[in-house]
C-alpha atoms as a PDB file:
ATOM      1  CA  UNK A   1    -101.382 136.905  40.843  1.00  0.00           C
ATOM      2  CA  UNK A   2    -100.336 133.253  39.961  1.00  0.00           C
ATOM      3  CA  UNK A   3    -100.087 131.971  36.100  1.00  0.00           C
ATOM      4  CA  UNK A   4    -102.036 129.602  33.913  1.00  0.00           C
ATOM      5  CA  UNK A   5     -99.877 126.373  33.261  1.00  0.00           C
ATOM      6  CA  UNK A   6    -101.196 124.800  30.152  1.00  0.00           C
ATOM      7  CA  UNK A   7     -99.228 120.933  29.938  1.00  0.00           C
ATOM      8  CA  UNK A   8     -99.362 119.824  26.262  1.00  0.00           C
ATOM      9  CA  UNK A   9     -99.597 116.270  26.044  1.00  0.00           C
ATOM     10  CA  UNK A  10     -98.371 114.207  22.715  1.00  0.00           C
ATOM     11  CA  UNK A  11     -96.466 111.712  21.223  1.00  0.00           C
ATOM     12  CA  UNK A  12     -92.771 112.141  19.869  1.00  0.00           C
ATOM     13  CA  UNK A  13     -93.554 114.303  16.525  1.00  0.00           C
ATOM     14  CA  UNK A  14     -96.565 115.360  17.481  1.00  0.00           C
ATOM     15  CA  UNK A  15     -96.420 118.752  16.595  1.00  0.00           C
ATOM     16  CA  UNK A  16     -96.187 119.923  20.305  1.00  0.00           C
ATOM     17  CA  UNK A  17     -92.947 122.099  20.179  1.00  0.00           C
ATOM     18  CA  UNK A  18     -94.354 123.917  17.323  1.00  0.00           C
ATOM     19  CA  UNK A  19     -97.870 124.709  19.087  1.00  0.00           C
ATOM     20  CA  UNK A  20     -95.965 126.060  21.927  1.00  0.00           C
ATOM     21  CA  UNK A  21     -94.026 128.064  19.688  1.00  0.00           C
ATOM     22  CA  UNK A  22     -97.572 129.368  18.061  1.00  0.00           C
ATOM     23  CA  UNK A  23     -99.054 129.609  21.240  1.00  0.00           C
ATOM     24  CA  UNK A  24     -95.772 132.226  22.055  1.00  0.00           C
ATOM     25  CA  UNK A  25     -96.648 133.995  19.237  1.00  0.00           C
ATOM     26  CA  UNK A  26    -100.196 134.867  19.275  1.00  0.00           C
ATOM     27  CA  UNK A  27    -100.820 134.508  22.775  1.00  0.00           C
ATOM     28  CA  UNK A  28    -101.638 138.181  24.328  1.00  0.00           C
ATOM     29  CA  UNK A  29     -99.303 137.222  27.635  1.00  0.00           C
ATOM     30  CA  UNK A  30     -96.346 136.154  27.717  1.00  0.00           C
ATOM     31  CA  UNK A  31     -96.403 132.040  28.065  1.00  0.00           C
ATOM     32  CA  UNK A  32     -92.581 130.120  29.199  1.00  0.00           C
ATOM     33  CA  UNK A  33     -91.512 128.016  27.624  1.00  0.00           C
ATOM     34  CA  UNK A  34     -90.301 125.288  30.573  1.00  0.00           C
ATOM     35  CA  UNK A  35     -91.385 121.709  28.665  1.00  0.00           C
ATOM     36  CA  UNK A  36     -89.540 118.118  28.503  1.00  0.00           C
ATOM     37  CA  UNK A  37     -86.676 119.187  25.741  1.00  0.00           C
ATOM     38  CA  UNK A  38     -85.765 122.440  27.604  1.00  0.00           C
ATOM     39  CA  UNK A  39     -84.808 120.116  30.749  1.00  0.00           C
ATOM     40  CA  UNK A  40     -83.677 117.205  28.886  1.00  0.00           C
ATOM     41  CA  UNK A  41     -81.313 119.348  27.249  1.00  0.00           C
ATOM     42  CA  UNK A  42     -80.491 121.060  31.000  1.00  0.00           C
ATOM     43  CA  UNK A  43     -78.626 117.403  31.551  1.00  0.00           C
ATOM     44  CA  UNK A  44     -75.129 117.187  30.814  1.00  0.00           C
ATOM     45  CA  UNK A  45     -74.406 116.041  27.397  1.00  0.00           C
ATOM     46  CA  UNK A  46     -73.243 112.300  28.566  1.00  0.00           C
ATOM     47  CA  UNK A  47     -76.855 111.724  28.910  1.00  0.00           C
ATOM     48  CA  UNK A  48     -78.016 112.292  25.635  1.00  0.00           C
ATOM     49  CA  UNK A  49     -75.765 109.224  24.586  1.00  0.00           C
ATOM     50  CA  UNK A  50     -75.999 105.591  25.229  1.00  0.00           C
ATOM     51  CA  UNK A  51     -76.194 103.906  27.633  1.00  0.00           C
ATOM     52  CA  UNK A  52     -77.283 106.752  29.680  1.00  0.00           C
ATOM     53  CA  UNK A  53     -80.148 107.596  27.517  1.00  0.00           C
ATOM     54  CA  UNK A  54     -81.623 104.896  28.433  1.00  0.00           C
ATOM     55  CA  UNK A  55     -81.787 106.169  32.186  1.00  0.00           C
ATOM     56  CA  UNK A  56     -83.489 109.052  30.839  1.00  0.00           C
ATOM     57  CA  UNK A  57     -85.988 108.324  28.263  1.00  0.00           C
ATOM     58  CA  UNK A  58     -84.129 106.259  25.990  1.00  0.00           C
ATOM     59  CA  UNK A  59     -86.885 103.825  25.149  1.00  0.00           C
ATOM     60  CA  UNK A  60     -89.516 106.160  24.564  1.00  0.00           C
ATOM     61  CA  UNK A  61     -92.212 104.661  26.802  1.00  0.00           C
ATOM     62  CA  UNK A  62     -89.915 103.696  29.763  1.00  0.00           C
ATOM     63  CA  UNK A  63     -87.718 106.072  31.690  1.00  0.00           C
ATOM     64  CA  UNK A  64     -85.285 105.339  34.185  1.00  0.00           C
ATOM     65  CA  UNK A  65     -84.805 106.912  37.686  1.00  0.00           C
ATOM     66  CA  UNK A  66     -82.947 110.073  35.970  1.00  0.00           C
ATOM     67  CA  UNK A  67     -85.944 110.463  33.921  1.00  0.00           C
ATOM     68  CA  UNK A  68     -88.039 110.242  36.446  1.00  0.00           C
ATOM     69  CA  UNK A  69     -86.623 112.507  38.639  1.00  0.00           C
ATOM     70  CA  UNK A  70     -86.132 115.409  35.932  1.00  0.00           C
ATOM     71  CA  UNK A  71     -90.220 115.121  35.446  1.00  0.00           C
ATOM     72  CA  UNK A  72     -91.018 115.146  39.229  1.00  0.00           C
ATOM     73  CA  UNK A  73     -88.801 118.448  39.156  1.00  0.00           C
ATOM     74  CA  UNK A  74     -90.062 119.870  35.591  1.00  0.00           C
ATOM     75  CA  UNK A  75     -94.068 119.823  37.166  1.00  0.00           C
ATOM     76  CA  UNK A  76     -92.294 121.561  40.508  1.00  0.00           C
ATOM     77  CA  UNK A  77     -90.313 124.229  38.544  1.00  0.00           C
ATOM     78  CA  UNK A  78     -93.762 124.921  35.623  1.00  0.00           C
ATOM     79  CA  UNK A  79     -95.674 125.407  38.852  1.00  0.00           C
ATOM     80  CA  UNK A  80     -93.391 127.683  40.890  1.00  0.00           C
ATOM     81  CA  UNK A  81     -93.094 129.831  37.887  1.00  0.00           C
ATOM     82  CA  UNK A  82     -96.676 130.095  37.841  1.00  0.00           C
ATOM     83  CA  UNK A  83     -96.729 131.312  41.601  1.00  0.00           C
ATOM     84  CA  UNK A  84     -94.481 133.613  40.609  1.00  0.00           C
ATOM     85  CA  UNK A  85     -96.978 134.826  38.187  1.00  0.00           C
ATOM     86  CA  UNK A  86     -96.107 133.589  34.573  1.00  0.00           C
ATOM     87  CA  UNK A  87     -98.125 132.100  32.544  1.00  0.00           C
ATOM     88  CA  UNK A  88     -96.149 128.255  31.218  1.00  0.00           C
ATOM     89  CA  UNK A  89     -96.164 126.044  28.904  1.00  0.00           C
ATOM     90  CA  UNK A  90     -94.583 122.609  29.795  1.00  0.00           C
ATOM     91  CA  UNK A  91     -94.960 120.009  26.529  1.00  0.00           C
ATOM     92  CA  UNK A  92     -95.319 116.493  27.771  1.00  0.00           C
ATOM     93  CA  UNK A  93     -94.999 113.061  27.014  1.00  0.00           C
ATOM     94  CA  UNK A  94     -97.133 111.125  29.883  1.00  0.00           C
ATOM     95  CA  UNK A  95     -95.973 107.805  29.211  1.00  0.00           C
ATOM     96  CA  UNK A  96     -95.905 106.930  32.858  1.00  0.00           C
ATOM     97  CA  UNK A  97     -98.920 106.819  35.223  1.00  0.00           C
ATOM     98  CA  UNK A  98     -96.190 107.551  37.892  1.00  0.00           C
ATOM     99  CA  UNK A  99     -95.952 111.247  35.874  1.00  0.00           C
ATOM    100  CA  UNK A 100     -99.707 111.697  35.338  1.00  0.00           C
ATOM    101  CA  UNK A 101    -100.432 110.708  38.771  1.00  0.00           C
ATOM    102  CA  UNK A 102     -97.763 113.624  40.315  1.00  0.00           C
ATOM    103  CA  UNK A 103     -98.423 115.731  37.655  1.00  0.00           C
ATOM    104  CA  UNK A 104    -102.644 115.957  39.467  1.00  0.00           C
ATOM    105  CA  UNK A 105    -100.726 116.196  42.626  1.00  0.00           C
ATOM    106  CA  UNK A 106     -98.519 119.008  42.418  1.00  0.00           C
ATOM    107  CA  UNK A 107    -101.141 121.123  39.912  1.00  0.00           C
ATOM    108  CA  UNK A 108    -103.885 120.543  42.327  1.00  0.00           C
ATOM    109  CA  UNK A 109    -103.886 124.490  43.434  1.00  0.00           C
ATOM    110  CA  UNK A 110    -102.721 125.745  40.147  1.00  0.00           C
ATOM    111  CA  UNK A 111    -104.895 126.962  37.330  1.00  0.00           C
ATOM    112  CA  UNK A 112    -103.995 124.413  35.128  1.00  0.00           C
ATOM    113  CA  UNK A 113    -104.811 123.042  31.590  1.00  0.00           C
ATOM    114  CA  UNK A 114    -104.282 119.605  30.073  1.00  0.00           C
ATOM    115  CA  UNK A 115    -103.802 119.570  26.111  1.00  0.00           C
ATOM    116  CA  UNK A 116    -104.017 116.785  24.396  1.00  0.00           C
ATOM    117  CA  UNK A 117    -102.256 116.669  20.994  1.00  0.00           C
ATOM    118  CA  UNK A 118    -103.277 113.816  19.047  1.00  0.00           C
ATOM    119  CA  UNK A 119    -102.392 112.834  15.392  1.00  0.00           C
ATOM    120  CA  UNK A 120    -102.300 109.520  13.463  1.00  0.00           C
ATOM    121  CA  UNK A 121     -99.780 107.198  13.565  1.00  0.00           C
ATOM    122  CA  UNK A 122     -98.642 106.834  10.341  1.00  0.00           C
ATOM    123  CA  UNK A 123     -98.077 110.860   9.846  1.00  0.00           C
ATOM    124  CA  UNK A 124     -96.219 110.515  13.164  1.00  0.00           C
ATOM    125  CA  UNK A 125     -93.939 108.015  11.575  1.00  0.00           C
ATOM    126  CA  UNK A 126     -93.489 110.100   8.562  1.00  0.00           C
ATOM    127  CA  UNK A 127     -92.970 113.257  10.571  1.00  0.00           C
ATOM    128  CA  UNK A 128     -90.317 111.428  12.718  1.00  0.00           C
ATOM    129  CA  UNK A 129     -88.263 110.360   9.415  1.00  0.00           C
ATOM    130  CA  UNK A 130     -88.305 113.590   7.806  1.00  0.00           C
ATOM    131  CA  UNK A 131     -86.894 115.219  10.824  1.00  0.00           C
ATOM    132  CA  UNK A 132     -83.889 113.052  10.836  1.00  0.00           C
ATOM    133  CA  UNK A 133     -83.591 114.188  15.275  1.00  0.00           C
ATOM    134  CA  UNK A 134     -85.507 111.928  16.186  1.00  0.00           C
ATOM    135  CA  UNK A 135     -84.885 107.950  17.413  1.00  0.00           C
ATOM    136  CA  UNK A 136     -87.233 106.038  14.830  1.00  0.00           C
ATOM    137  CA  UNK A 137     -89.810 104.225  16.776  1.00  0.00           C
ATOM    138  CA  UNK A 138     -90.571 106.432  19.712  1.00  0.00           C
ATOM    139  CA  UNK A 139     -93.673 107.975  18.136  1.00  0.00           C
ATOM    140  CA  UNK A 140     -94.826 103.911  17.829  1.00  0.00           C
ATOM    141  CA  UNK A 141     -93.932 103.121  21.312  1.00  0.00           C
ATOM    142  CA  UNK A 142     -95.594 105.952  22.924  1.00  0.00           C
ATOM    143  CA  UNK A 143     -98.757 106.004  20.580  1.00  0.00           C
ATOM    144  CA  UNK A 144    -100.846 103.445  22.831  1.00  0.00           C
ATOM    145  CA  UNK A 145     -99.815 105.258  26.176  1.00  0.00           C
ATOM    146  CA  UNK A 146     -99.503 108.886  25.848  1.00  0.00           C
ATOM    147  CA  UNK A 147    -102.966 109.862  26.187  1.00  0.00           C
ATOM    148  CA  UNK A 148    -103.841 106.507  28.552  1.00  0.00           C
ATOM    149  CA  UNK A 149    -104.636 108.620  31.813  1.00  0.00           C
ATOM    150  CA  UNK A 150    -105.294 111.870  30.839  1.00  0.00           C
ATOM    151  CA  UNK A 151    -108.532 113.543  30.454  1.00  0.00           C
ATOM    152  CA  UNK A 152    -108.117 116.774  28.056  1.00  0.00           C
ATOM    153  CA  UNK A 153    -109.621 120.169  28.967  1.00  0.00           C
ATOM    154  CA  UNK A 154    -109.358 120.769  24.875  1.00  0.00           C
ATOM    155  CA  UNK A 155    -107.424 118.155  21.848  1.00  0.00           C
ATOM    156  CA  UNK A 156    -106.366 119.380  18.827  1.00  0.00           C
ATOM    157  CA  UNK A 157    -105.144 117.310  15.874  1.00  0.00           C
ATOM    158  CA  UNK A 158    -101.849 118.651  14.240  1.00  0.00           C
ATOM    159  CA  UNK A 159    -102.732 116.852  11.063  1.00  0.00           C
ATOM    160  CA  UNK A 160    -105.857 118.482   9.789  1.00  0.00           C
ATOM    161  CA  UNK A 161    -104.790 121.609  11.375  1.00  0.00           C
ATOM    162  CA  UNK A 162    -101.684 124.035  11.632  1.00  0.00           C
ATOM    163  CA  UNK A 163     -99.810 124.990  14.364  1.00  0.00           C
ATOM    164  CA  UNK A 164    -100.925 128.446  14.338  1.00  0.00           C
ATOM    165  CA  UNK A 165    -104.951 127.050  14.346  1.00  0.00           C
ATOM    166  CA  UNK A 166    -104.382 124.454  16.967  1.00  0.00           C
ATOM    167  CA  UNK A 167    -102.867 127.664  18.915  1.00  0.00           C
ATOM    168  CA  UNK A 168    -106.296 129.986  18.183  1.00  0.00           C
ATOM    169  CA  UNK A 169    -108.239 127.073  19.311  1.00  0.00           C
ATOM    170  CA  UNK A 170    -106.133 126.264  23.080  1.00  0.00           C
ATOM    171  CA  UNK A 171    -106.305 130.479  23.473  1.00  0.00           C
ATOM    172  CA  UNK A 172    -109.443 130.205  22.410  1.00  0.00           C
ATOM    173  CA  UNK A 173    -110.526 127.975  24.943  1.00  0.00           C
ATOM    174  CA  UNK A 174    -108.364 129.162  28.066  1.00  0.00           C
ATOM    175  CA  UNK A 175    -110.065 132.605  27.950  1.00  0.00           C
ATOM    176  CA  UNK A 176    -113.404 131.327  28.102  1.00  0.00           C
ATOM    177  CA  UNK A 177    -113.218 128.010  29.913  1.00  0.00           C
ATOM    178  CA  UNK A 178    -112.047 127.387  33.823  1.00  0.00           C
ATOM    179  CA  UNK A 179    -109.277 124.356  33.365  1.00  0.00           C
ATOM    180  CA  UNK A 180    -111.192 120.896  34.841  1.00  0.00           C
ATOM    181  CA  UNK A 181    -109.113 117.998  33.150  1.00  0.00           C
ATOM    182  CA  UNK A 182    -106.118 117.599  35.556  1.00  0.00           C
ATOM    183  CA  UNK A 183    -108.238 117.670  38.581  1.00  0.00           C
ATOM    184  CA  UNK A 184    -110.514 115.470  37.692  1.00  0.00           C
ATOM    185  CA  UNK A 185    -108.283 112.921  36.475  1.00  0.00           C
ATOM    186  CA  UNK A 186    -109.093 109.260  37.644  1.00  0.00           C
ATOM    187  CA  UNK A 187    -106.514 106.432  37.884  1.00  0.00           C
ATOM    188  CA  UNK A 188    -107.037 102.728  38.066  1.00  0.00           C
END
C-alpha cells in the first residue's frame, strides 16, 4: 500500500518545520520527515558557506544547478518512500516554476497533498530576526513567489493559529478529502 505525501509550501520562517513537527505528533501514522533542510543539511558542510551557498539556495528566490538538482532528487526520494508505503512530509519552498512544474510531474501517481503555509510579511520578518539562523531577507525575497504556481488542497496561517491547530486542520482535511491541488496545477 503506497503513502500519502503531503508537500508543505512556505516562505523562510513560515512556521513550516514546526507544523511538520505537530503534524509528527498528533498524526495517527507515522509521517517522514524528508523536507528541504533534511537534504540541504545531507550536503557537505562547504556548501552551507559562501560562495557555494549561492549554488544552492543562497539568494533565497534563486538557486543554482546544485540546488536544483537536490530538489529534482528530494520530490524522487518523498515519492519512493511513499511507494514503499510511508506516509511523508517534504516542507517546501517553490520559488522556482522549474520545481513546481517537476514537482506535478513526478507526484502525478502519488496520493499527494499541497499545503500552503501562508503568514504576513512583517511577522515573517520578525520571526526571521528572533531566530538569529536565518539569512535576513529571504522571507522578503521569497514572499511574492512562494505560493505563485501552486494551487493548495488546504492553507493555514501560522499567525492566527498554532502549530499544533494548523496540524488538526491538514489531518483534518487528509482523512476526509482526496488530494486535487498538485494535479491540477496550471502553468503559464
Amino acid at each position: 500500500m503506497s503513502g500519502t505525501l503531503l508537500v508543505i509550501n512556505g516562505t523562510s520562517s513560515s512556521g513550516k518545520t514546526s507544523l511538520v513537527k505537530s503534524i509528527q505528533r498528533l498524526a495517527d501514522r507515522s509521517f517522514l520527515d524528508a523536507g528541504l533542510d533534511r537534504f540541504i543539511w545531507m550536503l557537505p558542510g562547504r556548501y552551507l558557506e559562501q560562495p557555494l551557498w549561492d549554488d544552492v539556495l543562497g539568494k533565497a528566490d534563486t538557486a543554482g544547478l546544485t540546488g536544483h538538482q537536490l530538489v529534482m532528487a528530494m520530490h524522487r526520494a518523498a515519492v519512493t518512500l511513499c511507494e514503499a508505503g510511508w506516509d511523508v512530509c517534504m516542507d517546501h519552498v517553490l520559488v522556482e516554476q522549474a520545481w513546481a512544474l517537476d514537482l506535478a510531474q513526478v507526484c502525478r501517481n502519488t496520493r499527494a497533498y499541497l499545503i500552503g503555509v501562508e503568514c504576513p510579511l512583517d511577522v515573517l520578518e520578525k520571526r526571521e530576526k528572533e531566530r538569529r539562523d536565518r539569512t535576513l531577507g529571504q522571507a522578503v525575497r521569497q514572499f511574492p513567489l512562494v505560493h505563485r504556481w501552486c494551487m493548495y488542497d488546504i492553507s493555514v496561517n501560522s499567525a492566527s493559529f498554532s502549530p499544533d491547530e494548523c496540524a488538526r486542520s491538514v489531518l483534518s482535511y487528509v482523512l476526509s478529502h482526496e488530494p486535487n491541488a498538485i494535479h491540477e496545477m496550471k502553468f503559464e
